[in-house]
C-alpha atoms as a PDB file:
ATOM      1  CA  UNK A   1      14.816 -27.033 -18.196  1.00  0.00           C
ATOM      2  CA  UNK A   2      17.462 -27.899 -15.659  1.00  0.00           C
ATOM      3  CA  UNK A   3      17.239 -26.838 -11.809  1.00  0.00           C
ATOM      4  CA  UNK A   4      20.812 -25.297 -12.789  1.00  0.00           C
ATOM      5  CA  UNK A   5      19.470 -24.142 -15.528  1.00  0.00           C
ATOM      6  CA  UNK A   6      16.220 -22.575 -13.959  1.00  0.00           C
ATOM      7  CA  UNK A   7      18.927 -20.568 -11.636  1.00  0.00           C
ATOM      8  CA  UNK A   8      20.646 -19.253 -14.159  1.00  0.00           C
ATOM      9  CA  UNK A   9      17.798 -17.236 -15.946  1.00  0.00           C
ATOM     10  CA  UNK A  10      17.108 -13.860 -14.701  1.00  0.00           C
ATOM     11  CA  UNK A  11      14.024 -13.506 -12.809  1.00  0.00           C
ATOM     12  CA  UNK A  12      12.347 -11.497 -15.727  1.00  0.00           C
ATOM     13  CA  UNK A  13      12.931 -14.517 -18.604  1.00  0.00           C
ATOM     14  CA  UNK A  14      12.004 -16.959 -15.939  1.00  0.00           C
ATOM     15  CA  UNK A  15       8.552 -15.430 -15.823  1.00  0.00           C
ATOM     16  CA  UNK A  16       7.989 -14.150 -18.819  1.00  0.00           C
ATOM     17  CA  UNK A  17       5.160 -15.645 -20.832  1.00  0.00           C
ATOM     18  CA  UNK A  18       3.848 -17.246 -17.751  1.00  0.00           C
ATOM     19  CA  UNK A  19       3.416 -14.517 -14.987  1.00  0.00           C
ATOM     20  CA  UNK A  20       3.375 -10.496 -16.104  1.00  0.00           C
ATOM     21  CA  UNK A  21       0.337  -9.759 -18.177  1.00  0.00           C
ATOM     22  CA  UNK A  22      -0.810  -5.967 -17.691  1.00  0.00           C
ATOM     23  CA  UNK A  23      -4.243  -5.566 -15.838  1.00  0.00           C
ATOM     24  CA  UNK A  24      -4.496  -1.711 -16.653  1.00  0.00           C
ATOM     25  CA  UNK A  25      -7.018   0.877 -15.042  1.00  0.00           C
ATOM     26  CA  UNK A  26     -11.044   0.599 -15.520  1.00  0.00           C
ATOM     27  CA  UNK A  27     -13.219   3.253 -15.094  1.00  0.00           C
ATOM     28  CA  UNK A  28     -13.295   4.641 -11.776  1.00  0.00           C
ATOM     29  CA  UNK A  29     -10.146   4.744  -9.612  1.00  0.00           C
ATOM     30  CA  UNK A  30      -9.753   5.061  -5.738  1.00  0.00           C
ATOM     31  CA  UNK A  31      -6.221   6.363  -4.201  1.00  0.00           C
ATOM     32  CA  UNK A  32      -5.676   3.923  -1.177  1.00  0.00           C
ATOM     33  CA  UNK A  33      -2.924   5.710   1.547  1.00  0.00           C
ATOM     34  CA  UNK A  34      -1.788   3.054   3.217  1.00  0.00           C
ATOM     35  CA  UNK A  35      -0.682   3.545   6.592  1.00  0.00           C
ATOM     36  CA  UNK A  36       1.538   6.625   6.356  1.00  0.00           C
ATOM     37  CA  UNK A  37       2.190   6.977  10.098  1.00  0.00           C
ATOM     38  CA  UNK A  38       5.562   8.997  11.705  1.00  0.00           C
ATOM     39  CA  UNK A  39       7.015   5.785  13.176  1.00  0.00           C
ATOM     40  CA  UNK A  40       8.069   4.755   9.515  1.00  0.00           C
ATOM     41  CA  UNK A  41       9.726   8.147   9.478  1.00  0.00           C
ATOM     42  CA  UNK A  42      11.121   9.121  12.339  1.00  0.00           C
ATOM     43  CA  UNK A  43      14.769   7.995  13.072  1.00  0.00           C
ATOM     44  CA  UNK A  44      15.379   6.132  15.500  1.00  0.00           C
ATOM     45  CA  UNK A  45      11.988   4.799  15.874  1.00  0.00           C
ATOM     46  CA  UNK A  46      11.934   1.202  15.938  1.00  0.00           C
ATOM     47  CA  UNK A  47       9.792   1.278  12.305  1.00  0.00           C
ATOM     48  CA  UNK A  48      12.121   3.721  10.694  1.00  0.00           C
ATOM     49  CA  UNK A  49      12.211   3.062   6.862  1.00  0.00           C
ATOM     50  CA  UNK A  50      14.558   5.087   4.635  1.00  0.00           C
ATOM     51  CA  UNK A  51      12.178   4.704   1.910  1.00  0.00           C
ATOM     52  CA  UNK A  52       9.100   5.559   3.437  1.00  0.00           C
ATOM     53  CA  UNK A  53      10.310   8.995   3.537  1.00  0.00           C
ATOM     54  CA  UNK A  54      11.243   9.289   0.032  1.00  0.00           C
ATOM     55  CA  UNK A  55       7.581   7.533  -0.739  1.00  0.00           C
ATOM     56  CA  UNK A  56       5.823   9.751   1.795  1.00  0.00           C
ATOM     57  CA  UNK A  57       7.228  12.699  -0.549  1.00  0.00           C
ATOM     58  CA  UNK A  58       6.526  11.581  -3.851  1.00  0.00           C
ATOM     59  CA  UNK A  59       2.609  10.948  -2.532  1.00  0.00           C
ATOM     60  CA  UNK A  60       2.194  14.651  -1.909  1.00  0.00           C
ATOM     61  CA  UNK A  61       1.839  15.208  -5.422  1.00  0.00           C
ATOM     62  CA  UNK A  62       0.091  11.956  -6.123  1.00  0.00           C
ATOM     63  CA  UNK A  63      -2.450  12.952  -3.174  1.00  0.00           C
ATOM     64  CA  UNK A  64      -3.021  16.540  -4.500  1.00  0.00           C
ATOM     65  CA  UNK A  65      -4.041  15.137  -8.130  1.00  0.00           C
ATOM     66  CA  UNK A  66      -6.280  12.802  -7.156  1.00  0.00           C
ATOM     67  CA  UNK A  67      -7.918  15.439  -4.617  1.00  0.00           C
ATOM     68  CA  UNK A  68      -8.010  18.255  -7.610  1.00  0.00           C
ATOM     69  CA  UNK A  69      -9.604  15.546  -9.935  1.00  0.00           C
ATOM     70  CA  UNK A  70     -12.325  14.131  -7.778  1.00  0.00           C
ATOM     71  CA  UNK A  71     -10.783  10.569  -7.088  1.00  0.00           C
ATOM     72  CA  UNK A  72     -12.311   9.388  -3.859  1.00  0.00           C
ATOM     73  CA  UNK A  73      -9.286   8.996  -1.355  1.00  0.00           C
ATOM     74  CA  UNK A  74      -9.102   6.562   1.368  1.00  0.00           C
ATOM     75  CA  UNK A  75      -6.341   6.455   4.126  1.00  0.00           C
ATOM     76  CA  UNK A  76      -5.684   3.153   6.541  1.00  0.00           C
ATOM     77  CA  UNK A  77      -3.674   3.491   9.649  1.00  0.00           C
ATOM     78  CA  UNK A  78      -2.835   0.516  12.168  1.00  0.00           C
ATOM     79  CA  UNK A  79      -4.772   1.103  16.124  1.00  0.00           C
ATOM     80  CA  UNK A  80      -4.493  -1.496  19.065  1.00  0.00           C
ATOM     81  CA  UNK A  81      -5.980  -1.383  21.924  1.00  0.00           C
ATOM     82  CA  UNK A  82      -3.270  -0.370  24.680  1.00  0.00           C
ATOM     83  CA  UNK A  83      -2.344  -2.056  27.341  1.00  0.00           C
ATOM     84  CA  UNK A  84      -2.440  -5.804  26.209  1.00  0.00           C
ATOM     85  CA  UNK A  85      -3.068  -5.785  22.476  1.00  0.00           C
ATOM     86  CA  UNK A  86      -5.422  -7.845  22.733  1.00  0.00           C
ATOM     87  CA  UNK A  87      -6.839  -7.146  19.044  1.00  0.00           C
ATOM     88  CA  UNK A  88      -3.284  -7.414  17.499  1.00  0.00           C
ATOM     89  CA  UNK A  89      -3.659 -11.094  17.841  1.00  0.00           C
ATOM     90  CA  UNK A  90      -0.511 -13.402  16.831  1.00  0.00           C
ATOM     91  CA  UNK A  91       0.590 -10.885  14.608  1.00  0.00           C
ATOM     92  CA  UNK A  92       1.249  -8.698  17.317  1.00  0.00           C
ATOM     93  CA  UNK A  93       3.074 -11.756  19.096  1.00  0.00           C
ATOM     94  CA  UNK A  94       5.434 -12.313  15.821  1.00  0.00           C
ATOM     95  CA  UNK A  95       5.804  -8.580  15.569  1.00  0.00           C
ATOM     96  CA  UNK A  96       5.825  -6.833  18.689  1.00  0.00           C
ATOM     97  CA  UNK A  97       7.302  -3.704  17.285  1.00  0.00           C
ATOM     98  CA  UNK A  98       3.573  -2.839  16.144  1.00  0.00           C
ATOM     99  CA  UNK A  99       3.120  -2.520  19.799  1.00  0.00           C
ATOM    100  CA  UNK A 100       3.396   1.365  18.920  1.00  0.00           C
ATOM    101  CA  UNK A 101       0.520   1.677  17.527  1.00  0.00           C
ATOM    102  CA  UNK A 102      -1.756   2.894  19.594  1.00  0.00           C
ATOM    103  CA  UNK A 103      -3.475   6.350  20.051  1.00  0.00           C
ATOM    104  CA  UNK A 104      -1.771   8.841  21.658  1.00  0.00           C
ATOM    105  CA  UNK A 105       1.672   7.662  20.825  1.00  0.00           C
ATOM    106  CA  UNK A 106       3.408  10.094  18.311  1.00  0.00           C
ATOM    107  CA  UNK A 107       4.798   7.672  16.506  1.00  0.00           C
ATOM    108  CA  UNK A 108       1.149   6.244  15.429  1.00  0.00           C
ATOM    109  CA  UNK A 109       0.052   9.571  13.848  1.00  0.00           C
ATOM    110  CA  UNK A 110      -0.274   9.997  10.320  1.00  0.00           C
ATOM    111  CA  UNK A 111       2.580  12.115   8.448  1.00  0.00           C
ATOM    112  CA  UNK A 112       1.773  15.756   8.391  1.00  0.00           C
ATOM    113  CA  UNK A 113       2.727  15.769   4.530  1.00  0.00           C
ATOM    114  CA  UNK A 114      -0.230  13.789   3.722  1.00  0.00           C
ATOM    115  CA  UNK A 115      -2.377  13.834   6.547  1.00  0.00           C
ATOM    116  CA  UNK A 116      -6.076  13.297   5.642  1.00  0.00           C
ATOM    117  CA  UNK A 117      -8.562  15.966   5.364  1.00  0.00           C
ATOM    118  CA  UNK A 118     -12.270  16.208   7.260  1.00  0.00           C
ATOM    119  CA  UNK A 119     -13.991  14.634   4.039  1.00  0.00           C
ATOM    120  CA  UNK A 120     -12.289  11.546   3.845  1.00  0.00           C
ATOM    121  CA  UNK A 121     -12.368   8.183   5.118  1.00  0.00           C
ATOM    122  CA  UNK A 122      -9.538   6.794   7.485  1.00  0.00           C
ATOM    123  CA  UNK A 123     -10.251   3.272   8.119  1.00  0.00           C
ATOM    124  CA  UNK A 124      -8.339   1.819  11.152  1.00  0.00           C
ATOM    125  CA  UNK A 125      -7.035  -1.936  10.503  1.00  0.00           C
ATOM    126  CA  UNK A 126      -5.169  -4.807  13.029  1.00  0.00           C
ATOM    127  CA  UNK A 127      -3.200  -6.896  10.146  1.00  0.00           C
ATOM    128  CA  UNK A 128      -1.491  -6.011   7.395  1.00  0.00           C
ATOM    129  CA  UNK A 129      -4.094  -6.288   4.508  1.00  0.00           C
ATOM    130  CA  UNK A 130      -6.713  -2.742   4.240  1.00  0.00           C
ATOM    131  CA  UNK A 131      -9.440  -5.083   3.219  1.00  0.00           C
ATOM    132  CA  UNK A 132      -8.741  -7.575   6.390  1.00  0.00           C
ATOM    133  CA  UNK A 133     -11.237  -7.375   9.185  1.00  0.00           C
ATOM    134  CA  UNK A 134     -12.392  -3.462   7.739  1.00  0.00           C
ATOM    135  CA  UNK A 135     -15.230  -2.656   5.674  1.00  0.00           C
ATOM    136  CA  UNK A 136     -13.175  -1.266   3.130  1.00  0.00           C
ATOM    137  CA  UNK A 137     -14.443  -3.597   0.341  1.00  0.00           C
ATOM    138  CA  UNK A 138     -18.057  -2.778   0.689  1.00  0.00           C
ATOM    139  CA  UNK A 139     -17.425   0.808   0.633  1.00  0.00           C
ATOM    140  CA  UNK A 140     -15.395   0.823  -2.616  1.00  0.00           C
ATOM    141  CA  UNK A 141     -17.822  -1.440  -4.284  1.00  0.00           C
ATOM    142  CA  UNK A 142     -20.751   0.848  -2.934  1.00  0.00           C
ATOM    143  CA  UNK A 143     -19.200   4.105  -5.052  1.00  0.00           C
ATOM    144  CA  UNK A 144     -18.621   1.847  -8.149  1.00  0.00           C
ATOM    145  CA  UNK A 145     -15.062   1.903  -7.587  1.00  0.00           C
ATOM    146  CA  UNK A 146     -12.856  -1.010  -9.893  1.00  0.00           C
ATOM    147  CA  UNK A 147      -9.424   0.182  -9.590  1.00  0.00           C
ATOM    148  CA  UNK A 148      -7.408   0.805  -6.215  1.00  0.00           C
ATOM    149  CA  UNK A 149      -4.362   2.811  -6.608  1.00  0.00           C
ATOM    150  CA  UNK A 150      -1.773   1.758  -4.052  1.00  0.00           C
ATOM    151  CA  UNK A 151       0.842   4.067  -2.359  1.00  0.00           C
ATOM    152  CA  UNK A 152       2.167   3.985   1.343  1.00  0.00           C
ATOM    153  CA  UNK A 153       3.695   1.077   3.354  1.00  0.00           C
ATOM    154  CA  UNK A 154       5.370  -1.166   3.659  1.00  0.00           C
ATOM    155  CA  UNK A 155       5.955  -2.599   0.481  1.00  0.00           C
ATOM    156  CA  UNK A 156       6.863  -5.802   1.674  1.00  0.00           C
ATOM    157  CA  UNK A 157       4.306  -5.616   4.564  1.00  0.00           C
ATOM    158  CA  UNK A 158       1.003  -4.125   4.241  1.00  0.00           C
ATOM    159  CA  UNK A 159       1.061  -2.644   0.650  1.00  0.00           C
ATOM    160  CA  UNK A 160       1.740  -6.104  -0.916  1.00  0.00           C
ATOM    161  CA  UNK A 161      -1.195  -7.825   1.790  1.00  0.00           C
ATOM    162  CA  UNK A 162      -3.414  -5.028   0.325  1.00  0.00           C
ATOM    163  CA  UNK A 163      -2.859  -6.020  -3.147  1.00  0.00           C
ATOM    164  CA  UNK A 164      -3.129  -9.299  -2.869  1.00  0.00           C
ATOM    165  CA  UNK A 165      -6.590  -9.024  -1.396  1.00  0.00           C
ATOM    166  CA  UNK A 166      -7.603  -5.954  -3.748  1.00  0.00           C
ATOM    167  CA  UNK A 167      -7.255  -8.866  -6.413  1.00  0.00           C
ATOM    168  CA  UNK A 168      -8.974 -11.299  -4.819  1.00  0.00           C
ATOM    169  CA  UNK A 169     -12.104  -8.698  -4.106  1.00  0.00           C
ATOM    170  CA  UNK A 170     -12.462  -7.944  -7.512  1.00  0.00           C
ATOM    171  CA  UNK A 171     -10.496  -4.770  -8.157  1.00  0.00           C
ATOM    172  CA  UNK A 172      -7.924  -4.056 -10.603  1.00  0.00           C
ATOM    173  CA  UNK A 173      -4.627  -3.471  -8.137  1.00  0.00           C
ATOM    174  CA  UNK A 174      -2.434  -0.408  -9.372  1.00  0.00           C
ATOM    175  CA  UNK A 175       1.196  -0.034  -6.942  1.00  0.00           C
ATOM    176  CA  UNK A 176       2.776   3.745  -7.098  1.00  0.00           C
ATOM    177  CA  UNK A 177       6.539   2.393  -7.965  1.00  0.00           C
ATOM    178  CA  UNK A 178       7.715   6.097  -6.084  1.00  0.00           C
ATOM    179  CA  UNK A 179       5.285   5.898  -3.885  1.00  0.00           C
ATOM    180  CA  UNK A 180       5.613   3.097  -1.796  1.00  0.00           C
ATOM    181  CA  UNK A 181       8.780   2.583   0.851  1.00  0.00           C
ATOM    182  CA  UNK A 182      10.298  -0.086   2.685  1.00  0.00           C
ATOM    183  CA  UNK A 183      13.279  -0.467   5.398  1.00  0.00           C
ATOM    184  CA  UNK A 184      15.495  -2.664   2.982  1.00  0.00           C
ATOM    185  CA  UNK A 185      15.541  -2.284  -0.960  1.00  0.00           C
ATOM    186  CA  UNK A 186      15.661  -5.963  -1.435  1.00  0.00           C
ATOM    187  CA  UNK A 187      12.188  -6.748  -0.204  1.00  0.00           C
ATOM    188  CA  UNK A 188      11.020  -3.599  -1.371  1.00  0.00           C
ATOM    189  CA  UNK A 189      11.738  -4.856  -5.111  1.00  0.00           C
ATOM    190  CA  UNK A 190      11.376  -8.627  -4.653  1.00  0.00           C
ATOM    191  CA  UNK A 191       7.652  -7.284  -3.412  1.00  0.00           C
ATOM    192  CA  UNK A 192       7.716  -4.903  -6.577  1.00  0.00           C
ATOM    193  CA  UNK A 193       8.274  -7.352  -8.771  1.00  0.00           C
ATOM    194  CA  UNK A 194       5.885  -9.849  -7.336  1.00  0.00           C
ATOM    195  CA  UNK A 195       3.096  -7.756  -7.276  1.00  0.00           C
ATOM    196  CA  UNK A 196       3.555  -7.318 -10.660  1.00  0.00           C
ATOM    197  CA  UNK A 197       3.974 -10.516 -11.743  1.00  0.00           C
ATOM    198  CA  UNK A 198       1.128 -11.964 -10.203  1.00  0.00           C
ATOM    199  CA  UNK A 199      -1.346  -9.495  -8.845  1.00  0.00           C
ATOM    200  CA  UNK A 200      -1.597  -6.307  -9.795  1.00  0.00           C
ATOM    201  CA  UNK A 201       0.602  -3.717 -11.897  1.00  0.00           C
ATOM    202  CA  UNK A 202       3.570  -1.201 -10.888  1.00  0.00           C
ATOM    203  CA  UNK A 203       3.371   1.965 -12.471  1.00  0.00           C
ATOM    204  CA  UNK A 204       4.915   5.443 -12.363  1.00  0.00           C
ATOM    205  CA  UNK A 205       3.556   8.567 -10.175  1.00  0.00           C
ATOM    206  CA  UNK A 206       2.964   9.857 -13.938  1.00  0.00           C
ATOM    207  CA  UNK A 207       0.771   7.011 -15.072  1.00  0.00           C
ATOM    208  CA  UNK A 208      -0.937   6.848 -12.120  1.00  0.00           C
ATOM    209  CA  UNK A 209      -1.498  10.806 -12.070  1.00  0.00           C
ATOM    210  CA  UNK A 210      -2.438  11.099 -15.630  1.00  0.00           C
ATOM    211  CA  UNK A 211      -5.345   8.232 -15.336  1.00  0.00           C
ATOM    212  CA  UNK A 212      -6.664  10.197 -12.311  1.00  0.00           C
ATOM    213  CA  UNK A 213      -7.038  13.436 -15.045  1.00  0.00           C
ATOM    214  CA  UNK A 214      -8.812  11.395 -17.054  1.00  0.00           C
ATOM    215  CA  UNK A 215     -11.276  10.187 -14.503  1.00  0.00           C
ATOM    216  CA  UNK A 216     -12.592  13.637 -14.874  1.00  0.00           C
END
């Protein structure tokens, strides 16, 4: 095939038979929240994503079947030490915007729509992946967990880190389509579409829900 040629195919023939085979769900799920914190939701905040609040919405009901049906719920949010960020390393330094995340600062608390209750784990992470730096792995493996179920943000930021990594520790990767927001719709869906080429799979809030019933 041609380089003109290669253009000219939509992204979904140019990958098909090569990239795109369905992982599924094993046995035991976990529902990762992924950094649902008010400065992707508040306007005018630096970090304000149009689709995060749509995605923070859709998760209510995706948080409240996984809670009635047992499935052990994890939430991440991002914490820095104030002052010099010190702990953000370079990232911090190519994304100073982050700089908001630190405790105390409204715009680092979790969104009351899905804010976590006494009984589960928040895990507090510098970089964009869950599994970077945290001991996030470990505990999943410890409760037999093999599928992570992904929902929060951003897609193009810390959702697709986290799936690339839930891969590479051994779990099957599952992305909440709905459930997941970013600031622009192109990366959102390039990210989409990448994670389910190549590392995971995209699913509905239905799927997703009705595999959590059956964990039962």
């Amino acid at each position: 095939m041609t380089e003109q040629q290669n253009e000219q195919q939509s992204a979904d023939a140019n990958y098909q038979g090569v990239w795109g085979q369905r992982i599924g769900f094993g046995k035991k799920p976990a529902l990762l929240m992924i950094d649902f914190m008010q400065g992707y939701t508040q306007k005018g905040a630096p970090l304000f994503a149009p689709g995060v609040v749509s995605a923070v919405a859709e998760s209510v009901e995706l948080l409240t079947c996984a809670r009635k049906n047992g499935v052990l719920v994890v939430h991440t949010n991002i914490r820095y030490h104030p002052g010099h960020f010190i702990d953000g390393g370079i990232w911090v330094k190519k994304a100073p915007v982050m700089q908001d995340m630190v405790e105390g600062n409204p715009l680092a608390a979790f969104c009351e729509e899905v804010l976590p209750t006494p009984d589960e784990v928040v895990i507090s992470k510098q970089y964009a992946s869950s599994f970077f730096g945290t001991s996030l792995a470990s505990l999943l493996h410890a409760q037999g967990i093999d599928t992570v179920v992904l929902a929060g943000c951003s897609t193009s930021g810390c959702i697709r880190a986290t799936a690339v990594d839930a891969v590479q520790h051994g779990f099957r990767t599952i992305v909440v389509r709905e459930c997941v927001g970013d600031r622009h719709s192109a990366p959102h869906e390039a990210n989409l579409f990448d994670i389910d080429s190549k590392y995971g799979d995209v699913v509905s809030k239905q799927e997703a829900m009705s595999h959590f019933i059956k964990t039962v």
